[in-house]
Protein backbone atom coordinates (compact mmCIF):
# COMPACT_ATOMS: atom_id res chain seq x y z
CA UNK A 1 14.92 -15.39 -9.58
CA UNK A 2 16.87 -13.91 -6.63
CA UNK A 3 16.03 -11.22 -4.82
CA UNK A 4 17.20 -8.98 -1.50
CA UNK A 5 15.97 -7.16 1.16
CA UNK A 6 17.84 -5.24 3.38
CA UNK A 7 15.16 -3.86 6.77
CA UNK A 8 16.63 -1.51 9.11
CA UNK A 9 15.67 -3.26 11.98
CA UNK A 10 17.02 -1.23 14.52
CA UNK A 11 15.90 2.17 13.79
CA UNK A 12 12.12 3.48 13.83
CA UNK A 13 11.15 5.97 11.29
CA UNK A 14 7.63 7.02 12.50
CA UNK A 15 4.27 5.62 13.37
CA UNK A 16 2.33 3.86 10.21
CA UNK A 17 -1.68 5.24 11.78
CA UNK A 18 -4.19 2.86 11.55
CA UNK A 19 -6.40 5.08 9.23
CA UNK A 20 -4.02 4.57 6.40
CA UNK A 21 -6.57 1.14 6.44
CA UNK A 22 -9.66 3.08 5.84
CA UNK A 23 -12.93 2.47 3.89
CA UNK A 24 -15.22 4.72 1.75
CA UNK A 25 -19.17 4.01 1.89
CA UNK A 26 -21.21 6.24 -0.70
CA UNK A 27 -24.91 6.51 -1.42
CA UNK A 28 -23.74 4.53 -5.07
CA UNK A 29 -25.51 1.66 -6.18
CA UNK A 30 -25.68 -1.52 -3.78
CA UNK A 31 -22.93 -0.42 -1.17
CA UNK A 32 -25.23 1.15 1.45
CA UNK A 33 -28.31 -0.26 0.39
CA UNK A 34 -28.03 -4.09 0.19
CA UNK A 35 -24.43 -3.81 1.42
CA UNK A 36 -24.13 -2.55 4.81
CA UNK A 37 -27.36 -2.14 5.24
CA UNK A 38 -30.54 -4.21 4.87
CA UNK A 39 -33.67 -2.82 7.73
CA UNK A 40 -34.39 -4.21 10.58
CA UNK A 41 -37.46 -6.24 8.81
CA UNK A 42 -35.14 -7.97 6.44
CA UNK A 43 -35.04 -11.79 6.20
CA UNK A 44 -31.10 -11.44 5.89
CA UNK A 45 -29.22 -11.75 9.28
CA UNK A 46 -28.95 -8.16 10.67
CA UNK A 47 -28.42 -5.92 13.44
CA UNK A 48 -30.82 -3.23 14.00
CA UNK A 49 -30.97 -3.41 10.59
CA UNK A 50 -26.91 -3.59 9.50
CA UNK A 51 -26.27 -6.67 7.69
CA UNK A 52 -25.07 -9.27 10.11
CA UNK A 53 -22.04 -11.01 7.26
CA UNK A 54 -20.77 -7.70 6.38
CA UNK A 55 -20.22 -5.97 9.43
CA UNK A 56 -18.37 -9.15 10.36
CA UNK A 57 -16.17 -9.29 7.61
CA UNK A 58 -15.04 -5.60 8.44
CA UNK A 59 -14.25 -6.29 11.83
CA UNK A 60 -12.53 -9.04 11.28
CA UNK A 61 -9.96 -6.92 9.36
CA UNK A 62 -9.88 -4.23 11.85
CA UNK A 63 -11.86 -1.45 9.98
CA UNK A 64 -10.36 2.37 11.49
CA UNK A 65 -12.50 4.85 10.03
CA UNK A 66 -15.33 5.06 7.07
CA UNK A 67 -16.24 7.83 4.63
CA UNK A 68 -19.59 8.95 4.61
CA UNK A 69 -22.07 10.02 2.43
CA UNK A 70 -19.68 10.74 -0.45
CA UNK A 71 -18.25 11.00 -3.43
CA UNK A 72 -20.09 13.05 -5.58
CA UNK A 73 -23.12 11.81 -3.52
CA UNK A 74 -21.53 14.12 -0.41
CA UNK A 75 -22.52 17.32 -2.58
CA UNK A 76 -25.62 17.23 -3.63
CA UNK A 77 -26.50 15.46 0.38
CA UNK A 78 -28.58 17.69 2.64
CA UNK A 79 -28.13 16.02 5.86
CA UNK A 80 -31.65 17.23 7.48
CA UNK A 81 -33.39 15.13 4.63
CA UNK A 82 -31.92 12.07 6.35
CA UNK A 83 -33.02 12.18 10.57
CA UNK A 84 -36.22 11.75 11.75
CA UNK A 85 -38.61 9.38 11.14
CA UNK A 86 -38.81 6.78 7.63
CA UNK A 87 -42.10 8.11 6.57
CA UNK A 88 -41.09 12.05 7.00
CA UNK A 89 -37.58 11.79 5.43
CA UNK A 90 -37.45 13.19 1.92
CA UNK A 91 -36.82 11.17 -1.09
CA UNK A 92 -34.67 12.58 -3.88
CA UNK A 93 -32.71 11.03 -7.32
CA UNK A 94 -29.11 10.24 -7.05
CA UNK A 95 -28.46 12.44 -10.15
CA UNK A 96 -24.64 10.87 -9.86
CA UNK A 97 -24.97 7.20 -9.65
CA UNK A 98 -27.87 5.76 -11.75
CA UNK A 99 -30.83 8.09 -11.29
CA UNK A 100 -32.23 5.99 -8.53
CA UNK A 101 -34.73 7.16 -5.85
CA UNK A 102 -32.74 7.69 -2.31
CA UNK A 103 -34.92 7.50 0.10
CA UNK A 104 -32.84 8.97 2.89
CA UNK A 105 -33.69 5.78 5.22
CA UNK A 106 -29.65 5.57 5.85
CA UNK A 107 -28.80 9.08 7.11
CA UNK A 108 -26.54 10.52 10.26
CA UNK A 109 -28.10 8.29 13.21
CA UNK A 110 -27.87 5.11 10.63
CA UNK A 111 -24.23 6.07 10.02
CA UNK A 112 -22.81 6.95 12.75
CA UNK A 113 -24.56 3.79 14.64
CA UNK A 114 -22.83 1.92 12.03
CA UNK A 115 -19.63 3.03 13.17
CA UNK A 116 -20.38 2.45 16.80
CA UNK A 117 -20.53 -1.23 15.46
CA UNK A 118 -17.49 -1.72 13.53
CA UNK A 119 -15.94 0.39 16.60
CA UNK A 120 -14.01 2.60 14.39
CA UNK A 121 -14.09 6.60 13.35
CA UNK A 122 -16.49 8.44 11.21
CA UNK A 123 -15.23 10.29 8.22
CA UNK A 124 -18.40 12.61 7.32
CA UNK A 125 -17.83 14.30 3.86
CA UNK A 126 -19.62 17.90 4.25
CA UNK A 127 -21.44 19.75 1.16
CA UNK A 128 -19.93 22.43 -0.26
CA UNK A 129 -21.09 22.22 -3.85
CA UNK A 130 -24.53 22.75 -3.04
CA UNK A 131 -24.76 23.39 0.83
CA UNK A 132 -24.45 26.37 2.43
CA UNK A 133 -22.14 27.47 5.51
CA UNK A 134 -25.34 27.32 8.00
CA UNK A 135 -25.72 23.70 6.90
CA UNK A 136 -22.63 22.41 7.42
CA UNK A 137 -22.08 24.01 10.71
CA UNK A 138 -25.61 23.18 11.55
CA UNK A 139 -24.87 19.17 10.94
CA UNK A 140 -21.34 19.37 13.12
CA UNK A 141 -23.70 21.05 16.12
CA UNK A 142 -26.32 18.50 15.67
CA UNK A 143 -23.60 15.57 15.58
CA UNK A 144 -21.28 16.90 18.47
CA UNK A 145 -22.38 19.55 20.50
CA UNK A 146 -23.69 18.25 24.15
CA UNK A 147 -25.02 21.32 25.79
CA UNK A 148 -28.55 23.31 24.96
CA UNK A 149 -28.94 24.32 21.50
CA UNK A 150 -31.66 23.97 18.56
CA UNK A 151 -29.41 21.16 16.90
CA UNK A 152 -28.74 18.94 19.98
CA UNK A 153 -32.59 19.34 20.85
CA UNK A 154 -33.27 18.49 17.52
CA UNK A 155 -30.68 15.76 18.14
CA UNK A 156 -32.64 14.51 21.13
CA UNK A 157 -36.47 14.20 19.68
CA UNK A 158 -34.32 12.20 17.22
CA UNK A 159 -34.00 9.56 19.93
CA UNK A 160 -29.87 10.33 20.74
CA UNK A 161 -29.71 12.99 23.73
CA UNK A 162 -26.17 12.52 24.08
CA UNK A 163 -23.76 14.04 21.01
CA UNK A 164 -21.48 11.73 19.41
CA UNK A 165 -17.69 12.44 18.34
CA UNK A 166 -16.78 13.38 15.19
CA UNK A 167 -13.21 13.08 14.55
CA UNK A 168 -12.40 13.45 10.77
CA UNK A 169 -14.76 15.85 8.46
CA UNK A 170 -13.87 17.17 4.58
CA UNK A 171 -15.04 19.95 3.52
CA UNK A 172 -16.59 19.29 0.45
CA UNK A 173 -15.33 16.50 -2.04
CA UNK A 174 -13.78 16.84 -5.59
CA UNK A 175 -14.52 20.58 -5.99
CA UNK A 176 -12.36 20.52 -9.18
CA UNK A 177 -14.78 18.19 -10.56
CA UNK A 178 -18.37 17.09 -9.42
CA UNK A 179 -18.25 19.45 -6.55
CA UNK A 180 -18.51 22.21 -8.14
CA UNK A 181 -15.97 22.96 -11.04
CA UNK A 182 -14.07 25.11 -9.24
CA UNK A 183 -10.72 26.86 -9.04
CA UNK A 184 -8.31 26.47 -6.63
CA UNK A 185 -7.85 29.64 -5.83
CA UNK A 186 -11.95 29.70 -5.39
CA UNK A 187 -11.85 26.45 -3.45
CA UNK A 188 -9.07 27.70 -1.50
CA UNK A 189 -11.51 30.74 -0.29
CA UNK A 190 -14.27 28.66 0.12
CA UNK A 191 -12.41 26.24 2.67
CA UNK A 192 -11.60 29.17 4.39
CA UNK A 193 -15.13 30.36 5.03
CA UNK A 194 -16.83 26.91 5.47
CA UNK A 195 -14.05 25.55 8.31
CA UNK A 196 -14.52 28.28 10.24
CA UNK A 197 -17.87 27.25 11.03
CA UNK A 198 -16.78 23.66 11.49
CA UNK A 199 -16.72 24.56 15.25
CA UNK A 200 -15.26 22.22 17.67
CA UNK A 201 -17.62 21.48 20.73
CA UNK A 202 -15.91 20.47 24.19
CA UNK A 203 -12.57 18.61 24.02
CA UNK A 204 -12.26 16.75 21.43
CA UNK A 205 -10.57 17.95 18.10
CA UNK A 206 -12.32 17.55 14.82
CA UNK A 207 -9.75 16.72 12.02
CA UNK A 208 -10.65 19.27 9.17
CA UNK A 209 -9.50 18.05 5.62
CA UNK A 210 -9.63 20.03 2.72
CA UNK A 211 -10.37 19.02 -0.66
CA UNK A 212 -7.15 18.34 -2.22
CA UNK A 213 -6.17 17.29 -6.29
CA UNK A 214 -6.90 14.54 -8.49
CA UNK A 215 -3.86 12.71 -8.98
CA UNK A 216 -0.95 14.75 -10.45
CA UNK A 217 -2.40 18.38 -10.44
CA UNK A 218 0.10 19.93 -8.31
CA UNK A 219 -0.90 23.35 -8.87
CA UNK A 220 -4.10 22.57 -6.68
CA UNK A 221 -1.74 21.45 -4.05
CA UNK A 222 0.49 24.75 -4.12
CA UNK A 223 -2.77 27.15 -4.31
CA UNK A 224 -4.22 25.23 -1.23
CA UNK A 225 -1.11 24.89 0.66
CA UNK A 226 -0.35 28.87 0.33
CA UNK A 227 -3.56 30.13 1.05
CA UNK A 228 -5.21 27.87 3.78
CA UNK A 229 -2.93 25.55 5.59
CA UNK A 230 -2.86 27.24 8.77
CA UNK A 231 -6.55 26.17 9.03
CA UNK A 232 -6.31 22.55 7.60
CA UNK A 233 -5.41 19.32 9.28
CA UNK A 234 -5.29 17.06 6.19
CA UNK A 235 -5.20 17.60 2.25
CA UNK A 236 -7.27 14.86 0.16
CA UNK A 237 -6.19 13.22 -3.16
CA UNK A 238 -7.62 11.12 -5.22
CA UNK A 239 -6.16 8.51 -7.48
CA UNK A 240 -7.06 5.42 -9.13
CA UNK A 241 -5.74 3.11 -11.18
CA UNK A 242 -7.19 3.05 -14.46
CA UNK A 243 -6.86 1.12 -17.59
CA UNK A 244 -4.51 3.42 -19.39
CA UNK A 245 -7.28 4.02 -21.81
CA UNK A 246 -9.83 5.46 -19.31
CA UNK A 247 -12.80 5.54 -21.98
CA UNK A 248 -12.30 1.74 -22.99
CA UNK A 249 -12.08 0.16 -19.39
CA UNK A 250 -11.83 -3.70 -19.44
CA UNK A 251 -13.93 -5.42 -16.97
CA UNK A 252 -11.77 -6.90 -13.91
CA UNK A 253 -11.67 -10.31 -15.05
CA UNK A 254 -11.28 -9.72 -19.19
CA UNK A 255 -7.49 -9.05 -19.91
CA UNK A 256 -4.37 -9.98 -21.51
CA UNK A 257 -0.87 -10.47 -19.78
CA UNK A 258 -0.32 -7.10 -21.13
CA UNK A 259 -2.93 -5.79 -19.31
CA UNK A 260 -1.98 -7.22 -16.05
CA UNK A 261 1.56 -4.91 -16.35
CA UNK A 262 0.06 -1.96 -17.22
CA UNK A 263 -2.40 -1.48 -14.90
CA UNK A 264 0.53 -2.04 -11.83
CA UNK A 265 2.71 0.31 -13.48
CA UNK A 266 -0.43 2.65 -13.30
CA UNK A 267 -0.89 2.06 -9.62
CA UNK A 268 2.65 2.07 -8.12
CA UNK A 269 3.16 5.71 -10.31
CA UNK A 270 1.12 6.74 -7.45
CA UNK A 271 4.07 6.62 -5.27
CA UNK A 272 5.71 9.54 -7.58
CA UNK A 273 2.62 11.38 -7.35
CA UNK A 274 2.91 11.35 -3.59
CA UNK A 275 6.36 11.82 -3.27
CA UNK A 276 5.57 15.50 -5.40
CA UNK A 277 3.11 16.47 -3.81
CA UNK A 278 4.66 15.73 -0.22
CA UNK A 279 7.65 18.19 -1.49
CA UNK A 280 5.17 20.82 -2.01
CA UNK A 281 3.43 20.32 0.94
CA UNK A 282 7.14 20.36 2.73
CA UNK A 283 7.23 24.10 1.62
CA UNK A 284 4.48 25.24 3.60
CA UNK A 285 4.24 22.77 6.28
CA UNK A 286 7.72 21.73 7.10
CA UNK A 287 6.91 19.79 10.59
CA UNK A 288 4.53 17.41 8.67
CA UNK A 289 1.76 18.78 10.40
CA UNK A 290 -0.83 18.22 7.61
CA UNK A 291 -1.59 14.69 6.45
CA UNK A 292 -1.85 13.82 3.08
CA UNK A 293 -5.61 11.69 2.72
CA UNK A 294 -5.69 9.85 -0.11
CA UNK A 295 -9.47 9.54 0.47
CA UNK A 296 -10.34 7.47 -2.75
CA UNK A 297 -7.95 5.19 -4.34
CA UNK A 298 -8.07 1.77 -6.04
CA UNK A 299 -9.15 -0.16 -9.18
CA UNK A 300 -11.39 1.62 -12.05
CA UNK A 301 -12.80 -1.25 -14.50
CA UNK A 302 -15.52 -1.54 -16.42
CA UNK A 303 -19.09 -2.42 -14.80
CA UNK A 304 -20.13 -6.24 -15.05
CA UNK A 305 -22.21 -7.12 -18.10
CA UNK A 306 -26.09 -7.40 -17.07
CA UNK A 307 -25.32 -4.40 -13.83
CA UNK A 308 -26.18 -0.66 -13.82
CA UNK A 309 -23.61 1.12 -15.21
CA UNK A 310 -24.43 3.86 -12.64
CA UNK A 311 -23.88 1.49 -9.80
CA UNK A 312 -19.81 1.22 -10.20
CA UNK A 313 -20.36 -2.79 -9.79
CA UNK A 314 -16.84 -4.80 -10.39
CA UNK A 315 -15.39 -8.42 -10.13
CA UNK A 316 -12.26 -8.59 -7.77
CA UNK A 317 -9.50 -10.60 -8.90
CA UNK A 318 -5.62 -11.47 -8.25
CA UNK A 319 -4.52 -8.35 -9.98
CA UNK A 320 -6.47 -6.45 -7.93
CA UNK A 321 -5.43 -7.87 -4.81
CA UNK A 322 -1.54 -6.74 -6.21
CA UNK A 323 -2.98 -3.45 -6.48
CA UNK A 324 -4.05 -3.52 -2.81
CA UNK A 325 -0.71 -4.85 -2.10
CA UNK A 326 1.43 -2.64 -3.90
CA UNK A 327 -1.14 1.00 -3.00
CA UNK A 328 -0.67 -0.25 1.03
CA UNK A 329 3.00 -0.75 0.82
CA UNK A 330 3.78 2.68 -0.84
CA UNK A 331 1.57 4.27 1.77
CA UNK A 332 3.11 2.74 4.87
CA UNK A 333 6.78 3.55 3.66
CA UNK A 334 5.29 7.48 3.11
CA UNK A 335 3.43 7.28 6.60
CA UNK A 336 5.60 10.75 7.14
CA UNK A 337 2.88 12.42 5.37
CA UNK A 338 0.59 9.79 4.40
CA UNK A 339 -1.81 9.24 7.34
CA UNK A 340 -5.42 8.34 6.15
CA UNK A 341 -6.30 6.85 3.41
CA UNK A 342 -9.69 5.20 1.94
CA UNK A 343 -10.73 2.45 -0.49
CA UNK A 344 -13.02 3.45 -2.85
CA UNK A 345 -15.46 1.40 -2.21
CA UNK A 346 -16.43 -0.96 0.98
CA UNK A 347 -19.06 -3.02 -0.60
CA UNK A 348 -20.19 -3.85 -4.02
CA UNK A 349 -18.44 -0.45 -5.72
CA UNK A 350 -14.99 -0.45 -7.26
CA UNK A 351 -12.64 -2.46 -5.49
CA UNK A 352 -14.54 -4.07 -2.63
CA UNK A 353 -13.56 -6.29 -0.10
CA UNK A 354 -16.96 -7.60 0.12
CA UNK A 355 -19.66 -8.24 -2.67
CA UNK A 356 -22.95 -9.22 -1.49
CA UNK A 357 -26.06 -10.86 -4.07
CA UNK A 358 -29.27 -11.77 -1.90
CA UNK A 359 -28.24 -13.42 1.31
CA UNK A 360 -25.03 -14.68 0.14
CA UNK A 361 -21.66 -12.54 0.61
CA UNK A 362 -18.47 -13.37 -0.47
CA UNK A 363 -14.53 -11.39 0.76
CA UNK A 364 -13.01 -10.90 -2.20
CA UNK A 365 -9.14 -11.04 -2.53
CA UNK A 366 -8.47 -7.34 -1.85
CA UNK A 367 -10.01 -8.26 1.77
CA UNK A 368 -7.29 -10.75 2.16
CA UNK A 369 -5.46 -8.47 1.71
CA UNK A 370 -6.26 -5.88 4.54
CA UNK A 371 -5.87 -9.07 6.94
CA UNK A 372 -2.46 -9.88 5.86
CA UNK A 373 -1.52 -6.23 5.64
CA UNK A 374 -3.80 -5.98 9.59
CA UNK A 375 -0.34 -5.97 11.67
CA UNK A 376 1.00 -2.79 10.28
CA UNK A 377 -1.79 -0.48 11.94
CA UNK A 378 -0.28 1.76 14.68
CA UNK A 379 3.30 -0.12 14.21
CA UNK A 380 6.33 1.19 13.78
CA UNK A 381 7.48 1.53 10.07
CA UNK A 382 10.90 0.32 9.50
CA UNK A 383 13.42 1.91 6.13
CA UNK A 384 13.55 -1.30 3.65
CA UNK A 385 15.68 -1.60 1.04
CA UNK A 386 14.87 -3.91 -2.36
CA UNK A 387 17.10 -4.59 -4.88
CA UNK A 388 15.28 -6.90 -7.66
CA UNK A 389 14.58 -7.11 -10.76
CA UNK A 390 12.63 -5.38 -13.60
CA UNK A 391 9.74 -7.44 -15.16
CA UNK A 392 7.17 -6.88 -17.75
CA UNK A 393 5.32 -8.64 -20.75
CA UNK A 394 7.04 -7.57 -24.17
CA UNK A 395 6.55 -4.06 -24.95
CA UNK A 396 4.38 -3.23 -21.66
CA UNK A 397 5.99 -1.30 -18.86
CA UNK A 398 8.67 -3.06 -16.83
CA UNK A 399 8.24 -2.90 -13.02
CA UNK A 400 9.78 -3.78 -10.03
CA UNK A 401 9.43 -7.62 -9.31
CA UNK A 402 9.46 -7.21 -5.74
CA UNK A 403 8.16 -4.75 -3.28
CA UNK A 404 7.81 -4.32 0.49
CA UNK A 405 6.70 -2.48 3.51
CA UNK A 406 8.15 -3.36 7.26
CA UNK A 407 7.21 -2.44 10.94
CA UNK A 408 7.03 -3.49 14.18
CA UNK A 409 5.29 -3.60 17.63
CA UNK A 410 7.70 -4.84 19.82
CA UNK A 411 9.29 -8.09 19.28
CA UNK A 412 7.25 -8.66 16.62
CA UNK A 413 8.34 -7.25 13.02
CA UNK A 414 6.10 -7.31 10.06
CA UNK A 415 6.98 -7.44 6.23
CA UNK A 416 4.46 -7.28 3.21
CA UNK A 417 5.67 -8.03 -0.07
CA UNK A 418 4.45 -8.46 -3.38
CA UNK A 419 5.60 -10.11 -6.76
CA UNK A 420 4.50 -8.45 -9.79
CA UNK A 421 5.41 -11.11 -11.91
CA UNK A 422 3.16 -13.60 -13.49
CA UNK A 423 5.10 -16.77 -14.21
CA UNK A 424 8.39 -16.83 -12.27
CA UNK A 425 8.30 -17.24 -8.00
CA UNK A 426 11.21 -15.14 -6.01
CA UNK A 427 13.55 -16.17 -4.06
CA UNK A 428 13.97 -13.84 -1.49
CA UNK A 429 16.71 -12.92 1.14
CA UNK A 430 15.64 -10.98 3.84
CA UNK A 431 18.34 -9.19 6.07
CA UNK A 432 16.55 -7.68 9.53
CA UNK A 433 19.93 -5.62 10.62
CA UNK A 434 20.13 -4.39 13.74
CA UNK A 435 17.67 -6.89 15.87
CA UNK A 436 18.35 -6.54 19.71
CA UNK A 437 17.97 -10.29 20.07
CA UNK A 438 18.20 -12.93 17.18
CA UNK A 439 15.04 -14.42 15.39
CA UNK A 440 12.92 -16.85 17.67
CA UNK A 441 10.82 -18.04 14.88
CA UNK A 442 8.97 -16.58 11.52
CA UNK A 443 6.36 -17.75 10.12
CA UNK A 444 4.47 -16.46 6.64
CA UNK A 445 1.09 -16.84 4.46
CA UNK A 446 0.77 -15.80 0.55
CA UNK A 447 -2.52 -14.97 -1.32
CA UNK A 448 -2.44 -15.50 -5.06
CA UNK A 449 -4.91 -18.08 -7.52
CA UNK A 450 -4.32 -20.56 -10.41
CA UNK A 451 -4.85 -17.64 -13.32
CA UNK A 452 -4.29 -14.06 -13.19
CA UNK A 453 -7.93 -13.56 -13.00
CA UNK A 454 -9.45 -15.73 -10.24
CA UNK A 455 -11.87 -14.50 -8.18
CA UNK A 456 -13.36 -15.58 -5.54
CA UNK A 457 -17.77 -15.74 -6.84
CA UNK A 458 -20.93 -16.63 -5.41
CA UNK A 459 -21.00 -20.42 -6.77
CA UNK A 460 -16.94 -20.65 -5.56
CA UNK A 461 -16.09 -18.80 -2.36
CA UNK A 462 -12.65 -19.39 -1.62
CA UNK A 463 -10.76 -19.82 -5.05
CA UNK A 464 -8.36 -16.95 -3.59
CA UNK A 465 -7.55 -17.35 -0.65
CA UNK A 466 -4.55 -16.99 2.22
CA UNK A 467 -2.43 -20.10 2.45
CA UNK A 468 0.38 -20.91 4.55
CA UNK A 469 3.93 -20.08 3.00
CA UNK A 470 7.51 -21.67 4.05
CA UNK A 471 9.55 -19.39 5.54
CA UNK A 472 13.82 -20.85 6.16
CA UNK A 473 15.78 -19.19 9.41
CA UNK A 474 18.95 -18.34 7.45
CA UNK A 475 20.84 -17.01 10.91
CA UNK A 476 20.32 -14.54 13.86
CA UNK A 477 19.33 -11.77 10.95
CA UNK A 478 18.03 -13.62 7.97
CA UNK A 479 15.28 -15.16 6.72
CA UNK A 480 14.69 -16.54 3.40
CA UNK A 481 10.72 -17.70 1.31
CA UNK A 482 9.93 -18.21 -2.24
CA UNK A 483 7.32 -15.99 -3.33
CA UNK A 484 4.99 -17.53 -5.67
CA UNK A 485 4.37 -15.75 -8.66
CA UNK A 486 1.38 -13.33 -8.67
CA UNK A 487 1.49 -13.23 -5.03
CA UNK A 488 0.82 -10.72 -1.75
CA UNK A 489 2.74 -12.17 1.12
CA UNK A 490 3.01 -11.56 4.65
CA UNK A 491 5.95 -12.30 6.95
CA UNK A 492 5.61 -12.44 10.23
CA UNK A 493 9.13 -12.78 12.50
CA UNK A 494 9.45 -12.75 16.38
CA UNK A 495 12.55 -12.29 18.73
């Protein structure tokens, strides 16, 4: 097959941020507890108490920001049960994810030094559901206010006199749903009255985002946008791709060829979703002002056989590492509005990069994926053009073979593609118009496995992983690689 792809090279279109690369990290089964953190008296390799592998792995892939404490969790989380000492902290059930005891032992200090590790932004997800206004602007005092008050004294017999930062807070989470059923018009109210409190201490600006729709509910997005956008930095959505019959997930590794095209047409018809909802958002907030958060966003399977199904646990396989592919391509070529975004979840949940079982860990191939994809963070996006074909198994939905996402920092220009297909590589022509000087050299790796489902497990580490792909210097402008079927590739070319 023969495909083309046409990069304005010579013309910037805006800044892709870095937090489109985020991570989510809720109190839900194993991903705080057992994921990215173990205690300090654990026999696994830690730091203070954060495992050692894991914090690693995230680093390595350039982590920007991480959502904290939820989810669901985020609205039923009072934040005072969670400071102080172990013994004195309050233990309550995680009515959401599995009816397990939470002991509070990971709270704000836990998280926040947890950041300070990976050296990237908190993302704290305030209660609205069940918290009230002196409790949410009691926790933003405690966490960033550096003069004389009851919160940063508080703060201080904690063992942290000075305050931290705190650049990116929601206010609330999924109020449609789990956070409290509510209207939009309600919701809409309530953000009004709870930001206000969400007081900014000393210079530096705390990002307010508002709780925003699930997937395609565009009415939310109108109500919201009318009534409280002059107070709102960023508008959360959530979206994830789903088996198309939600109530009979499969489980990541158990599907059929049809399955593997219907579940990316489900994920790339998140590009629509965004596109809609940017045009509403247009109407209110022509300058782009607001950023669009999609906060939550990846695979939805069923739970592994033997696991909790409160705990969200899923395998990782090729097709998921397409969905990462295809998700972080659509949201660096709508960067315009698109400018944080979150996997749901970091460890051991969902779609995680890493899974962790005792004191083994393995990166699964969606955190190949963030690697490959590593370049694009702060670049410059680039307008790409693909012209390709339409694939698809029999009678499932046809997609686009080919897809792509291109920036730069300086002389060095990025490209991320993906083929959909499952049996047939791509030949691919690559046009980089408008380079000031001609290509020096390029250079390329692909991620893909023997089978559709290959994972990378405990027993075998590194069945998917990134290998080295040929990449032909067609002229001054052109560039040429076969793209292996069932692959994520990334190009990298220097002038």
């Amino acid at each position: 097959m023969s495909d083309v792809i046409f990069v304005n090279a010579g013309q910037d279109k805006n800044k892709i941020s870095r937090d489109i690369y985020g991570h989510f990290s809720e109190h839900l089964g194993r991903c705080i507890y057992g994921g990215f953190w173990v205690g300090k008296d654990s026999e696994i390799p830690n730091i203070n108490g954060y495992r050692k592998d894991v914090v690693e792995a995230f680093k390595e892939i350039g982590i920007p920001n991480i959502r904290w404490p939820g989810g669901c969790f985020a609205d039923e989380y009072h934040w005072k049960d969670g400071i102080g000492p172990n013994e004195n902290r309050k233990k309550m059930i995680n009515t959401h994810w599995g009816g397990v005891v939470e002991d509070n032992s990971f709270g704000t200090h836990e998280f926040l030094g947890l950041c300070e590790l990976l050296d990237c932004k908190p993302y704290i997800s305030g209660n609205v559901g069940s918290g009230t206004v002196q409790e949410m602007s009691e926790w933003v005092e405690y966490i960033t206010f550096g003069g004389e008050s009851p919160m940063s004294k508080l703060r201080e017999a904690n063992g942290h006199k000075e305050p931290w930062k705190l650049p990116l807070f929601g206010v609330g989470n999924e109020s449609w749903g789990c956070g409290g059923n509510m209207r939009p018009e309600y919701y809409a109210d309530l953000y009004r009255h709870y930001q206000t409190y969400v007081r900014q201490y000393g210079p530096d600006k705390i990002f307010k985002i508002a709780c925003g729709p699930s997937g395609a509910d565009y009415n939310w997005t109108e109500v919201l946008m009318k009534n409280a956008a002059y107070c709102m930095d960023g508008l959360s959505m959530h979206f994830y791709t789903v088996h198309p019959s939600f109530e009979h997930k499969q489980r990541a590794l158990e599907f059929e060829k049809k399955d593997w095209y219907s579940m990316l047409s489900t994920c790339i018809s998140i590009e629509d979703i965004i596109q809609k909802h940017s045009d509403i958002m247009d109407k209110y907030d022509p300058d782009k002002r607001i950023a669009l958060v999609v906060d939550e966003w990846g695979t939805w399977h069923e739970v592994e056989e033997g696991t909790n199904p409160g705990f969200l646990y899923q395998q990782n396989c090729v097709r998921d590492a397409l969905v990462a592919g295809l998700s972080l391509n659509i949201f660096n070529n709508h960067s315009d509005r698109v400018r944080i975004a979150n996997i749901a979840q970091a460890v051991n949940v969902l779609q995680s990069p890493v899974l962790t079982e005792g004191n083994k860990m393995i990166k699964t191939p969606t955190w190949y994926v963030f690697r490959m994809y590593k370049a694009h963070q702060d670049a410059d996006l680039l307008e790409s053009t693909v012209i390709t074909e339409k694939v698809g198994f029999e009678d499932s939905p046809k997609i686009n073979a080919i897809s792509c996402s291109a920036s730069h920092k300086e002389n060095v220009y990025t490209l991320t593609l993906t083929n959909a297909e499952l049996e047939a590589k791509h030949s691919v022509k690559i046009t980089l118009s408008g380079l000031k000087n001609k290509i020096k050299s390029a250079k390329a790796t692909y991620l893909s496995g023997e089978k559709m489902n290959s994972a990378n497990t405990f027993d075998s580490p590194e069945q998917v992983v990134e290998k080295s792909l040929a990449v032909k210097i067609n002229g001054a402008e052109e560039i040429a690689v076969d793209l292996p079927p069932m692959s994520v590739a990334q190009i990298t070319v220097e002038i």
